[in-house]
C-alpha atoms as a PDB file:
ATOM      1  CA  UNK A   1       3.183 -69.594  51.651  1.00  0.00           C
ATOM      2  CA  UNK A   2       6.415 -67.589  51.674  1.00  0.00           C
ATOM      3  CA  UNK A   3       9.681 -69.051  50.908  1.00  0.00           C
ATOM      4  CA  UNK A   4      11.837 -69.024  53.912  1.00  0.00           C
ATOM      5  CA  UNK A   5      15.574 -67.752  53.572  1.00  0.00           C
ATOM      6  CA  UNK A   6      18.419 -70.188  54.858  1.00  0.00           C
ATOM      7  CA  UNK A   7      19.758 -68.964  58.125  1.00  0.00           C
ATOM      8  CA  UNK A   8      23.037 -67.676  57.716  1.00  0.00           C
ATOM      9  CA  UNK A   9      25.408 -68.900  60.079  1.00  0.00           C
ATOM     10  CA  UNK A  10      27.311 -64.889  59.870  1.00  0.00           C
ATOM     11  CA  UNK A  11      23.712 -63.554  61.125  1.00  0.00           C
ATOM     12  CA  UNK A  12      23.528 -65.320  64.374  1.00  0.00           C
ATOM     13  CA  UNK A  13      27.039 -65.015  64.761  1.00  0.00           C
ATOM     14  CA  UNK A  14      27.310 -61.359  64.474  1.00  0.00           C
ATOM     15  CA  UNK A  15      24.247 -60.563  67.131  1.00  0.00           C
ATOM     16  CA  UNK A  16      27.310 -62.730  69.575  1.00  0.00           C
ATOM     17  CA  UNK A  17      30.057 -61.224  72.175  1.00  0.00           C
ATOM     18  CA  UNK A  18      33.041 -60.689  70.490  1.00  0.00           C
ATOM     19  CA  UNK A  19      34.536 -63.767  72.935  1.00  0.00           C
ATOM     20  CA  UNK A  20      31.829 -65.904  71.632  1.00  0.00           C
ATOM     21  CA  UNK A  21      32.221 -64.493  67.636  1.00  0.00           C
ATOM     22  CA  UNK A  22      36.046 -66.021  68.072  1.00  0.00           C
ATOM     23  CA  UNK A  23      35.300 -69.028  69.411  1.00  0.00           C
ATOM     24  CA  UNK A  24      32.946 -69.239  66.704  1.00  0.00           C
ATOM     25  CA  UNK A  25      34.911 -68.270  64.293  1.00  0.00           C
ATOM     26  CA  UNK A  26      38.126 -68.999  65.115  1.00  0.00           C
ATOM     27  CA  UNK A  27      41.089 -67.326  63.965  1.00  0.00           C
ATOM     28  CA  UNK A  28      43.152 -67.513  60.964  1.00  0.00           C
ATOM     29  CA  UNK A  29      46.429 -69.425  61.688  1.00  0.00           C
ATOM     30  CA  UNK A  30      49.101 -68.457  59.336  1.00  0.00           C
ATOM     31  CA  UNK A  31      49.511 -64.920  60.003  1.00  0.00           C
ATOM     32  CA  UNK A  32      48.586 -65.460  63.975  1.00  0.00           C
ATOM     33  CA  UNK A  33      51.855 -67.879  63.665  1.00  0.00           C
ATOM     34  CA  UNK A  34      54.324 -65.389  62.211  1.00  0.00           C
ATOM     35  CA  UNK A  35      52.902 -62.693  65.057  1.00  0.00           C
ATOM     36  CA  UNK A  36      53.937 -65.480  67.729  1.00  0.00           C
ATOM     37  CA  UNK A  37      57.185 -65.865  66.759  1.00  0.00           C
ATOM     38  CA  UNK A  38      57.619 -62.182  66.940  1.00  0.00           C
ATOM     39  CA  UNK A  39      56.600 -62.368  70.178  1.00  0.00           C
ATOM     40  CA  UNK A  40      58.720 -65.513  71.187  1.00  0.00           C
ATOM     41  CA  UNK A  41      62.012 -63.292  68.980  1.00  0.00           C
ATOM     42  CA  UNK A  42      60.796 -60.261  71.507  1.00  0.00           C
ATOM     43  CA  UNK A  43      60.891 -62.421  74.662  1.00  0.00           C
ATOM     44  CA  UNK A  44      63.834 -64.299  73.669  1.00  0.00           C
ATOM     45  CA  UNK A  45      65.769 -61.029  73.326  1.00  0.00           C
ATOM     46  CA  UNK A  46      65.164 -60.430  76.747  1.00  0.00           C
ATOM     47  CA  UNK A  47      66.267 -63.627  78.316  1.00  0.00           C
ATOM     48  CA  UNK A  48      69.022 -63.303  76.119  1.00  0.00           C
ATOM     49  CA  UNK A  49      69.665 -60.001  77.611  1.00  0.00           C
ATOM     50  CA  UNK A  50      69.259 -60.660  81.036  1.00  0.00           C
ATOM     51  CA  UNK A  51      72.006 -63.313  80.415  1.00  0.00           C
ATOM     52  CA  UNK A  52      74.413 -60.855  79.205  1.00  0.00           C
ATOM     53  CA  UNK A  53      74.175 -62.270  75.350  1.00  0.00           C
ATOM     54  CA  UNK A  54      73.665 -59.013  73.470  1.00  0.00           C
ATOM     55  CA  UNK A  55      74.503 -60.059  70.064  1.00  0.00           C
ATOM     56  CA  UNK A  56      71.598 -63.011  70.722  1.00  0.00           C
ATOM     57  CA  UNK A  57      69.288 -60.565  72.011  1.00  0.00           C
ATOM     58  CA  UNK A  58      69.959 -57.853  69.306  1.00  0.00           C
ATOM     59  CA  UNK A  59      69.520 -60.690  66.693  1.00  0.00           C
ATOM     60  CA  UNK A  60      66.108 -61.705  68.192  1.00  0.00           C
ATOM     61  CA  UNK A  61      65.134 -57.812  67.798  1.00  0.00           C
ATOM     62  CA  UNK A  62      65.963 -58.086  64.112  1.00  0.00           C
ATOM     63  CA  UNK A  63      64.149 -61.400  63.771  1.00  0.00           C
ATOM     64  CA  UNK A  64      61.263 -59.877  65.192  1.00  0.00           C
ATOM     65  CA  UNK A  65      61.407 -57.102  63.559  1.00  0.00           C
ATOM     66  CA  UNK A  66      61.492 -59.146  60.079  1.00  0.00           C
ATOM     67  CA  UNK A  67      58.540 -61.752  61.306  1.00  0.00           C
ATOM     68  CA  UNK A  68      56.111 -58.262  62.110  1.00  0.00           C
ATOM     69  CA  UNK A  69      56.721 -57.276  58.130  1.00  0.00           C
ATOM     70  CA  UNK A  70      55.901 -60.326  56.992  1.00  0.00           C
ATOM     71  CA  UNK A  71      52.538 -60.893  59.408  1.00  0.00           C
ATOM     72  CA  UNK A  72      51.096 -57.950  57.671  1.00  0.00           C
ATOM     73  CA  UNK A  73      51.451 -58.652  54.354  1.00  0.00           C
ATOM     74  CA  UNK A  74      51.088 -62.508  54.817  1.00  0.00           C
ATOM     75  CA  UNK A  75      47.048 -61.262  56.159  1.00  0.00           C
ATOM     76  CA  UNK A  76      46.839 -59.128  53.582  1.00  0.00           C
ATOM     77  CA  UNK A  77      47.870 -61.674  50.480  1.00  0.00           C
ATOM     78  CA  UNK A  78      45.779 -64.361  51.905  1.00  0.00           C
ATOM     79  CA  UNK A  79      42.635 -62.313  52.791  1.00  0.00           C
ATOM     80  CA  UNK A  80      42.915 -63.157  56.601  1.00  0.00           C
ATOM     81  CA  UNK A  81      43.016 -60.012  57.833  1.00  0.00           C
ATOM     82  CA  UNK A  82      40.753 -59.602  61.002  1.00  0.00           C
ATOM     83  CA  UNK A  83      40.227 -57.664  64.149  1.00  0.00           C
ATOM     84  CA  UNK A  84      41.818 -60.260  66.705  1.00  0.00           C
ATOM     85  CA  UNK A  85      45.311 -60.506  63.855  1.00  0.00           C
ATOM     86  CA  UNK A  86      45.348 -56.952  64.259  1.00  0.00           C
ATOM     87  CA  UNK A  87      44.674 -56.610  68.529  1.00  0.00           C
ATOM     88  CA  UNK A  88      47.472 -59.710  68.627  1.00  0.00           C
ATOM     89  CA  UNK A  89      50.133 -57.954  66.297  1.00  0.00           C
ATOM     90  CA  UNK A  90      50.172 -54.826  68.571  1.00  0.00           C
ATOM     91  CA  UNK A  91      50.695 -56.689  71.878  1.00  0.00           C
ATOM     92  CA  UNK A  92      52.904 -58.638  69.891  1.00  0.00           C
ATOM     93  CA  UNK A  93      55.197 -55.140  68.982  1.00  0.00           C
ATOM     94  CA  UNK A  94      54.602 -53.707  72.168  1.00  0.00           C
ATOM     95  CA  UNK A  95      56.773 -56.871  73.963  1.00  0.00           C
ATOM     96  CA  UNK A  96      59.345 -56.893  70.912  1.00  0.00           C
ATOM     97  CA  UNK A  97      59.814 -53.293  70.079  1.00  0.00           C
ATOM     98  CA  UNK A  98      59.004 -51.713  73.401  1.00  0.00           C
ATOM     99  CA  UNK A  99      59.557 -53.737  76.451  1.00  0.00           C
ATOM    100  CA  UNK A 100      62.825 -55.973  74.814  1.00  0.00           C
ATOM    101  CA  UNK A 101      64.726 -52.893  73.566  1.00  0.00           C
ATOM    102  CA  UNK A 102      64.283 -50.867  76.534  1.00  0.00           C
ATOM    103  CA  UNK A 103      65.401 -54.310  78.603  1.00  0.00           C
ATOM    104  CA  UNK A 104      68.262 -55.013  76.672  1.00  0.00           C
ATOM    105  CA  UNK A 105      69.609 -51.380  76.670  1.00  0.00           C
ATOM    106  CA  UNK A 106      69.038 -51.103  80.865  1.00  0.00           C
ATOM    107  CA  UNK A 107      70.637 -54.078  80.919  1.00  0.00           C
ATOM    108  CA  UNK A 108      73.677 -53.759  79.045  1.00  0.00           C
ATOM    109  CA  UNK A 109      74.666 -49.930  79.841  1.00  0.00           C
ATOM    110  CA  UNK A 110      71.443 -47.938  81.530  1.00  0.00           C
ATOM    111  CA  UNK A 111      71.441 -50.286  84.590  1.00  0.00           C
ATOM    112  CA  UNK A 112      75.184 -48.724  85.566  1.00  0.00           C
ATOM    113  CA  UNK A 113      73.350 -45.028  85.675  1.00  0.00           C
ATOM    114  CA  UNK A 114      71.147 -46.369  88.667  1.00  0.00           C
ATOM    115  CA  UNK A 115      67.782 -44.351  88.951  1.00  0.00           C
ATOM    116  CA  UNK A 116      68.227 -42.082  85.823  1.00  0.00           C
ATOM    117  CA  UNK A 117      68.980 -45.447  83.895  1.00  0.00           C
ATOM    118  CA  UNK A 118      65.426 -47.312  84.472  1.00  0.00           C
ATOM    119  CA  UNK A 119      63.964 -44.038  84.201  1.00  0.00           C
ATOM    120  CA  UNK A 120      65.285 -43.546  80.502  1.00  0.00           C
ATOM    121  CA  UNK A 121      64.643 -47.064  80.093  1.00  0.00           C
ATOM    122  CA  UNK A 122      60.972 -46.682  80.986  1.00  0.00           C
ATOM    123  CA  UNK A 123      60.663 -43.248  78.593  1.00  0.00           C
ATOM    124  CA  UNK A 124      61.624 -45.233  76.408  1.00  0.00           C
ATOM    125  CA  UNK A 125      59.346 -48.174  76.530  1.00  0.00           C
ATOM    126  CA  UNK A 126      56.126 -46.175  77.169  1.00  0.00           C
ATOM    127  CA  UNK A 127      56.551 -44.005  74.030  1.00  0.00           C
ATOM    128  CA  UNK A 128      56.739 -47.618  72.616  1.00  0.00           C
ATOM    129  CA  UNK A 129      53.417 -47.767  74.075  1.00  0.00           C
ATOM    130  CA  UNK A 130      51.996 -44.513  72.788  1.00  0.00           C
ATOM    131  CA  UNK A 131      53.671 -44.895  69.419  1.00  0.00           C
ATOM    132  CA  UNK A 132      51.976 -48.176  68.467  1.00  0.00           C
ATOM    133  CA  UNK A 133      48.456 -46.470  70.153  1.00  0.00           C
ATOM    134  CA  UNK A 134      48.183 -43.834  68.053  1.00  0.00           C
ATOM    135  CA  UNK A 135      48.986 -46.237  65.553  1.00  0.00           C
ATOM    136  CA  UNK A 136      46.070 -47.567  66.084  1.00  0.00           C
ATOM    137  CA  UNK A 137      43.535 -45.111  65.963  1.00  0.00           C
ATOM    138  CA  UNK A 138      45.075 -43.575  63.014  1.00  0.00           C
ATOM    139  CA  UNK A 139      42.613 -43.942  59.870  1.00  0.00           C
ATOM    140  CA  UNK A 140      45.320 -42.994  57.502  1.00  0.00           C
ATOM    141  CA  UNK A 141      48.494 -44.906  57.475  1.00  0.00           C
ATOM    142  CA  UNK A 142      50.594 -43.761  54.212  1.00  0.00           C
ATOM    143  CA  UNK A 143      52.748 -41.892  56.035  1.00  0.00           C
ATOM    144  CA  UNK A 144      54.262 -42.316  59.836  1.00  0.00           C
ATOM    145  CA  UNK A 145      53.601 -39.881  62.127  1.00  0.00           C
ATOM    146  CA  UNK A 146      56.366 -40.565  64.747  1.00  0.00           C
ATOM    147  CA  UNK A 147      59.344 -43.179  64.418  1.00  0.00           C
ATOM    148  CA  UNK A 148      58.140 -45.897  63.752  1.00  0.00           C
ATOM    149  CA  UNK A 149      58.546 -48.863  66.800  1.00  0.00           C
ATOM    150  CA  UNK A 150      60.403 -51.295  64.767  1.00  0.00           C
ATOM    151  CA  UNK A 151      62.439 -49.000  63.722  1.00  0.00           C
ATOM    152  CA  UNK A 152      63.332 -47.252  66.764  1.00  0.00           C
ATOM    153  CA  UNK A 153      63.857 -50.930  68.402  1.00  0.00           C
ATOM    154  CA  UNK A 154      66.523 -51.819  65.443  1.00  0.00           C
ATOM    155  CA  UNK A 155      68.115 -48.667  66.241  1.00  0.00           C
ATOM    156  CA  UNK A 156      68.939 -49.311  69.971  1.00  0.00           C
ATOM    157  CA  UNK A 157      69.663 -53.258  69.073  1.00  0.00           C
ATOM    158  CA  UNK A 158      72.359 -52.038  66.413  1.00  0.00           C
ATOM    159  CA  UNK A 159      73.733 -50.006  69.264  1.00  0.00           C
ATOM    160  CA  UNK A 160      73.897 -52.483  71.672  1.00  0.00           C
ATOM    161  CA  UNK A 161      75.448 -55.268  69.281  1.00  0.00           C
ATOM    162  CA  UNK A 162      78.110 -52.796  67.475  1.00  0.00           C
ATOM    163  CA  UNK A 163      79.214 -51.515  71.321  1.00  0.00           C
ATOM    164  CA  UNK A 164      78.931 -54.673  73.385  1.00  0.00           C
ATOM    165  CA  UNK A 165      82.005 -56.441  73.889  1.00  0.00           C
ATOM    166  CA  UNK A 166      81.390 -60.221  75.441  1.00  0.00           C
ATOM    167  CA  UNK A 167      82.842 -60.006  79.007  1.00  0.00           C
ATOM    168  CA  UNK A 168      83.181 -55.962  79.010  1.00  0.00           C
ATOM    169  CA  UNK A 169      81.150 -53.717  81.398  1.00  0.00           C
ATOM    170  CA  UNK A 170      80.745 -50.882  79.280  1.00  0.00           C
ATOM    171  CA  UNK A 171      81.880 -47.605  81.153  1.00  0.00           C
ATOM    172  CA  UNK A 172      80.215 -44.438  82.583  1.00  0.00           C
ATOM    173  CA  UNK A 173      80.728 -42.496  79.001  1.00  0.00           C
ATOM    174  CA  UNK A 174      79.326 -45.359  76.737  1.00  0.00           C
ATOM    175  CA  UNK A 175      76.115 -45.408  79.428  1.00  0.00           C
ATOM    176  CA  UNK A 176      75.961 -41.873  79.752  1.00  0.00           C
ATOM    177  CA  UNK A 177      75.694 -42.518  75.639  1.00  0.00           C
ATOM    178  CA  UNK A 178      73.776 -44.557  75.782  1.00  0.00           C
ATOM    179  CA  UNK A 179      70.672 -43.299  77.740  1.00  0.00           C
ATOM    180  CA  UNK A 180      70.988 -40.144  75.272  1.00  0.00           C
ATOM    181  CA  UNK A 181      70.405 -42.208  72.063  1.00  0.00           C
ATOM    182  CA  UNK A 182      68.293 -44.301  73.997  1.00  0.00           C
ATOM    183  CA  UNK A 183      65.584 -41.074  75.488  1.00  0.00           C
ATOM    184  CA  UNK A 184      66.006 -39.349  71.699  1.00  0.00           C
ATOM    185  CA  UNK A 185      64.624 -42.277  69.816  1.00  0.00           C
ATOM    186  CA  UNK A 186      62.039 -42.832  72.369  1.00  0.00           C
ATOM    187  CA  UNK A 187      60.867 -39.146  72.340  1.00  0.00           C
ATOM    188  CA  UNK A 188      61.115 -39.658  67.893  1.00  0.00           C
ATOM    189  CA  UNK A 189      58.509 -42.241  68.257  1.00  0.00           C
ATOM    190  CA  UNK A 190      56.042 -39.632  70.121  1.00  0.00           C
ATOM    191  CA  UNK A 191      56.978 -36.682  68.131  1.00  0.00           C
ATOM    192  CA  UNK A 192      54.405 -35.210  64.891  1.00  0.00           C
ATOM    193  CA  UNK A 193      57.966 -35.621  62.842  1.00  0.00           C
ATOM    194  CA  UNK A 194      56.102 -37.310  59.306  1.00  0.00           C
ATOM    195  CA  UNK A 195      57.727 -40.463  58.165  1.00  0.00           C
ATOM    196  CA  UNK A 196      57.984 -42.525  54.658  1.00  0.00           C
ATOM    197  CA  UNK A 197      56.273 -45.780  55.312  1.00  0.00           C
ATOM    198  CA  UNK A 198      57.316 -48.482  53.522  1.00  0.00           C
ATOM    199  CA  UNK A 199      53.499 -50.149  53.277  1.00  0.00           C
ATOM    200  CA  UNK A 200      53.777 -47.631  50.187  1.00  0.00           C
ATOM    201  CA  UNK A 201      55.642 -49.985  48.090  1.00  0.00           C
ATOM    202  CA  UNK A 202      54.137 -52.025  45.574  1.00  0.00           C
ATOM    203  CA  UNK A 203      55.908 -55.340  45.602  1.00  0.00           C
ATOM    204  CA  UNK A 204      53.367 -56.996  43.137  1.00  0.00           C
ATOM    205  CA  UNK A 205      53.763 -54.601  40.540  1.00  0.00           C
ATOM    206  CA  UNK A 206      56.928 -54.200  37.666  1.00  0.00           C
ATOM    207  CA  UNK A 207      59.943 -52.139  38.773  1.00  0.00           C
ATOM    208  CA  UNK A 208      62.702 -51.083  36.888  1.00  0.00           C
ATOM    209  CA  UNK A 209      65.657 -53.146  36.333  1.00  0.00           C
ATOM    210  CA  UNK A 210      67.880 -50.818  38.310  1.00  0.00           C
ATOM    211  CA  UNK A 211      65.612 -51.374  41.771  1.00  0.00           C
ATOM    212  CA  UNK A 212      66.944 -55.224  41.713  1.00  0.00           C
ATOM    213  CA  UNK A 213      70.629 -54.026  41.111  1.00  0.00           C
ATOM    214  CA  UNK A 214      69.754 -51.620  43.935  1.00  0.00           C
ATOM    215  CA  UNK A 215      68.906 -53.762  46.391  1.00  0.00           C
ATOM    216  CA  UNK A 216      71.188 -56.576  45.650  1.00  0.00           C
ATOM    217  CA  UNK A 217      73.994 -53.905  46.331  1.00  0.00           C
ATOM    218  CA  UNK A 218      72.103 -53.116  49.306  1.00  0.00           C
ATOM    219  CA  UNK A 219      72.146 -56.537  50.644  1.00  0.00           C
ATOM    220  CA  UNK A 220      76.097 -56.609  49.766  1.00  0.00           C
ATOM    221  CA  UNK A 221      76.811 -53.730  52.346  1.00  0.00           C
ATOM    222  CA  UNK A 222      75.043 -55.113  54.780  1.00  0.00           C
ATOM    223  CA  UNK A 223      76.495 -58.289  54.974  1.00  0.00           C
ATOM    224  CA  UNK A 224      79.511 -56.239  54.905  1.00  0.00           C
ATOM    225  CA  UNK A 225      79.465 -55.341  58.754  1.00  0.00           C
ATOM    226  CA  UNK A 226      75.549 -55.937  59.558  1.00  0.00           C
ATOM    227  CA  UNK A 227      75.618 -54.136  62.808  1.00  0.00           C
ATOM    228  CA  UNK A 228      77.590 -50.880  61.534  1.00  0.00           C
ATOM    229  CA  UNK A 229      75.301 -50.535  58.069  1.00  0.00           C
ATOM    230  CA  UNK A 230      72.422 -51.124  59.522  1.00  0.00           C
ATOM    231  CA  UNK A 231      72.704 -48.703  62.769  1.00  0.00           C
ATOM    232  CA  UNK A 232      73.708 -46.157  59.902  1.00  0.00           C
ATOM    233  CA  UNK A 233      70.668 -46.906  57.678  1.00  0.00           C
ATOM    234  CA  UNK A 234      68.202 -46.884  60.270  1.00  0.00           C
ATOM    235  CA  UNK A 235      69.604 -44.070  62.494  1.00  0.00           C
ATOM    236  CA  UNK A 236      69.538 -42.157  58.955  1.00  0.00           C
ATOM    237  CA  UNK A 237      65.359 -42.992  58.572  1.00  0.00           C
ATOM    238  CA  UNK A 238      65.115 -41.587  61.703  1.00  0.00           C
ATOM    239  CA  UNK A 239      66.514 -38.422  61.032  1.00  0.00           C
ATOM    240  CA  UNK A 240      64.897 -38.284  57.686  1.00  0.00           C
ATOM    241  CA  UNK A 241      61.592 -36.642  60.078  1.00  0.00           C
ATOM    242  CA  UNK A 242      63.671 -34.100  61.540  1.00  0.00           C
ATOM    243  CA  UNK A 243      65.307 -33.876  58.290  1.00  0.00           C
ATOM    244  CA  UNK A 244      62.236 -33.147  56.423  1.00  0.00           C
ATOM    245  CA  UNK A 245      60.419 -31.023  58.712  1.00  0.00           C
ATOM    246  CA  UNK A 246      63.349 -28.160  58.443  1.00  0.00           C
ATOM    247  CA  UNK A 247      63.559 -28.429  54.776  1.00  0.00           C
ATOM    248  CA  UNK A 248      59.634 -27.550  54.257  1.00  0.00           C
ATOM    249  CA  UNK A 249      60.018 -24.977  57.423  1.00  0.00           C
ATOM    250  CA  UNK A 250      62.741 -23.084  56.304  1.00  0.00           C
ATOM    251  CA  UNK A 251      64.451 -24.635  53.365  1.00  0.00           C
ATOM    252  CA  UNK A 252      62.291 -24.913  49.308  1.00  0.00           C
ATOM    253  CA  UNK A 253      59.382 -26.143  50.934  1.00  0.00           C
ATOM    254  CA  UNK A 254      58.102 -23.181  51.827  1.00  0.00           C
ATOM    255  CA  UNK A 255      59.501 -20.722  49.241  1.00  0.00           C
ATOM    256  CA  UNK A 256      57.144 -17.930  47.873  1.00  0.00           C
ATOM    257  CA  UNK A 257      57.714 -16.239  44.674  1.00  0.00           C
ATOM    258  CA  UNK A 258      57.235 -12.927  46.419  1.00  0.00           C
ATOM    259  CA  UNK A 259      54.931 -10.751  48.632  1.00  0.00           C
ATOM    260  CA  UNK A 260      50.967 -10.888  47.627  1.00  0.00           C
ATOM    261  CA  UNK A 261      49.678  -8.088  46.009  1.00  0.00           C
ATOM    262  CA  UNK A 262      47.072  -6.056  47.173  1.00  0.00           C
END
């Protein structure tokens, strides 16, 4: 008689829906946790917004912004990484990074532009959308193609809280401004402009001395004046694409030694 193989609970689940795999399954919790308080950080920015506390709501950004980095890597050191984590932590960006930022801005300066204000506003929050899409689909994730959400989001909530004055309506120049920086960062997200993505560094492994002095002084000027440093730093990253693209165009990235020969 022939010996009979244990069923394998993974073999009748993966024949399942994938509704009925996860309620199988389940999800992993510690990771799905950090992604929710992204979320709640992105939705609190807006309430904070719509209640006329920018610094609150730019802070929220920043805390969501902080909570996304550490989702990621919290999957990836634990092994929990799954398809549901993943589905979760781009709705989860799309609120924080897309819908919040674009909020926040129309409501601080944008919304005094009338029409041409939600209209930025909304430019703004679909290339959000279309940013973290092609995200998605993208196989190979070294590099950024496009500004990156988060860091198009920390760019407008640096704006907001080094501008915004409590009790100030900020006038038709600082809009005006402000719906400029606000459609240019939204159009970086969407553009092919290549990006260094910081998923390239390895944490785990020995760095020189010099890296911790480096980032130490790093932390230093920041807590300087937060909002100034880190508008500069980020604003900076995003012009790095730009940057880059007209060094290899025109600059030593695409030197030749000389005409071919025949």
């Amino acid at each position: 008689m022939a010996e009979t193989r244990p069923k394998d609970p993974d073999d009748e689940v993966h024949h399942l829906d994938p509704g009925d795999r996860l309620r199988r399954r389940g999800v992993y919790l510690l990771p799905n946790l950090i992604t929710t308080g992204a979320l709640f950080a992105g939705f609190f920015a807006i309430v904070a917004g719509m209640g006329g506390n920018f610094v609150a709501a730019a802070l929220a950004i920043y805390s969501a912004l902080i909570l996304d980095t550490l989702d990621g890597r919290v999957a990836r050191w634990t092994r929990s990484e799954s398809e549901f984590g993943a589905e979760y932590d781009s709705l989860s960006d799309m609120v924080a990074f897309g819908v919040a930022p674009a909020l926040v801005a129309f409501t601080w300066a944008l919304s005094d532009l009338g029409q041409v204000g939600w209209v930025v506003a909304f430019i703004y929050m679909a290339c959000a959308g279309l940013r973290l899409a092609r995200f998605n689909t993208k196989d190979d994730n070294t590099t950024f193609t496009g500004l990156a959400s988060p860091s198009a989001a920390a760019i407008i909530a640096s704006a907001v809280w080094i501008w915004s004055t409590p009790g100030e309506v900020p006038g038709l120049v600082a809009s005006i401004g402000m719906a400029v920086f606000t459609a240019v960062v939204g159009l970086l997200m969407v553009s092919q402009f290549s990006y260094f993505s910081p998923k390239t560094l390895d944490l785990k492994g020995r760095q020189p001395f010099l890296v911790l002095v480096a980032i130490v002084l790093v932390f230093a000027i920041i807590f300087a004046h937060p909002p100034l440093v880190l508008l500069l730093c980020f604003t900076a990253y995003a012009l790095s694409g730009p940057a880059m693209y007209v060094w290899n165009r025109y600059g030593g990235g695409n030197r030749t030694t000389g005409p071919a020969s025949k």
